[in-house]
C-alpha atoms as a PDB file:
ATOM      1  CA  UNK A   1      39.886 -40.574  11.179  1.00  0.00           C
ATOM      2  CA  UNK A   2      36.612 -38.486  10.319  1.00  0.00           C
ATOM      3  CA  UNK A   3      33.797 -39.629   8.683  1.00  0.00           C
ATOM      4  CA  UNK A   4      32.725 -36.729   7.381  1.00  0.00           C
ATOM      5  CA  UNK A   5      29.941 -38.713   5.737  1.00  0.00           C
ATOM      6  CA  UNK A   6      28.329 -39.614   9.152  1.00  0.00           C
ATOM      7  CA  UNK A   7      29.430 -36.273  10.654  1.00  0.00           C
ATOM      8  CA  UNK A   8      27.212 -34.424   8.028  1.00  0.00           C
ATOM      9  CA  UNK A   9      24.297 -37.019   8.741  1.00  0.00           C
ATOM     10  CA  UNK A  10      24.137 -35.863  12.661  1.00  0.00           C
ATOM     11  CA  UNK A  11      24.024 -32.482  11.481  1.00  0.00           C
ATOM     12  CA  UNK A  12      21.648 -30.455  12.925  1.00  0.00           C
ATOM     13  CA  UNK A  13      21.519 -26.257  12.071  1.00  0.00           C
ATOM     14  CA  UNK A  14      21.708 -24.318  15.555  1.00  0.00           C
ATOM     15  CA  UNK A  15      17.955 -22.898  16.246  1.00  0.00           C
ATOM     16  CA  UNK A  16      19.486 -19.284  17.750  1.00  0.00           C
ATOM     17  CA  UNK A  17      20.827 -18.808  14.309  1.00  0.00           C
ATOM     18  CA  UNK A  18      17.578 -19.774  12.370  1.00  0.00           C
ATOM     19  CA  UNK A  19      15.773 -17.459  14.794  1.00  0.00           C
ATOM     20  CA  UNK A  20      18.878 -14.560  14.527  1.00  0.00           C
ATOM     21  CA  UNK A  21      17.831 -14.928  10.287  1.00  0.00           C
ATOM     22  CA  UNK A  22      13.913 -14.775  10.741  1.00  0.00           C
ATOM     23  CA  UNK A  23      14.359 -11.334  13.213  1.00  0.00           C
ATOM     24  CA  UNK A  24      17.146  -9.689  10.928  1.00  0.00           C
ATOM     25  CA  UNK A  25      14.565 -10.620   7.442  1.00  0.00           C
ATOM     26  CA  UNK A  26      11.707  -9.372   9.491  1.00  0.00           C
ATOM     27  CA  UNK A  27      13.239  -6.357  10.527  1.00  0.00           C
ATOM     28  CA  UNK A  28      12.296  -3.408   8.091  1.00  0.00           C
ATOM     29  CA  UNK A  29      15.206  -1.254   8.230  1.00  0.00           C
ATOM     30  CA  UNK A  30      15.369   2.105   6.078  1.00  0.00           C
ATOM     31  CA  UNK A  31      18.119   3.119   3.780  1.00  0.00           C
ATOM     32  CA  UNK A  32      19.338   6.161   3.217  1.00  0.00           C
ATOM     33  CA  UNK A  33      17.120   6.581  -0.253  1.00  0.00           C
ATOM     34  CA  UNK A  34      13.981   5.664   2.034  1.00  0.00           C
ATOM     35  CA  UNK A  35      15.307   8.334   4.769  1.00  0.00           C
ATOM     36  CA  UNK A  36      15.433  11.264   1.858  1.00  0.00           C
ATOM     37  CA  UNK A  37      12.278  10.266   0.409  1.00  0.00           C
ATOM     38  CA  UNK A  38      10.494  11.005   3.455  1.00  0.00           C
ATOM     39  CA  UNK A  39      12.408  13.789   3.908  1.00  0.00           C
ATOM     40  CA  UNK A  40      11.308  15.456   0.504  1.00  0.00           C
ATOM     41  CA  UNK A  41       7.779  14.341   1.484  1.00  0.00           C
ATOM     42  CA  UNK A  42       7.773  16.111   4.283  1.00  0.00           C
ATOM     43  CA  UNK A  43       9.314  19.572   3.106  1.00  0.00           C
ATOM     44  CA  UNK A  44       6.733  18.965   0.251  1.00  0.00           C
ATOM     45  CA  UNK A  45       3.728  18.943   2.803  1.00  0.00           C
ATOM     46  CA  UNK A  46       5.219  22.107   5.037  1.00  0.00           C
ATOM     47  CA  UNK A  47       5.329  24.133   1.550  1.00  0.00           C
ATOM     48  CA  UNK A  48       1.770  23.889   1.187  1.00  0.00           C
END
């Protein structure tokens, strides 16, 4: 039988997951709002 116990005491978290979670965080992605908003910036400047 398990010991799920002693199972959960030899746990260790997998280090290519931890690093997978610091790039994706790290990783400043735009949105479609951010996209847009540079978009109207841009127009904005050309009009001038």
């Amino acid at each position: 039988m398990i010991n799920f116990e002693e199972e959960i005491k030899k746990f260790k978290p997998c280090l290519e997951i931890e690093e997978a979670e610091e790039s994706i965080y790290a990783y400043d992605s735009k949105d479609v709002s951010d996209i847009l908003q540079e978009m109207i910036r841009e127009i904005k400047n050309d009009d001038k």
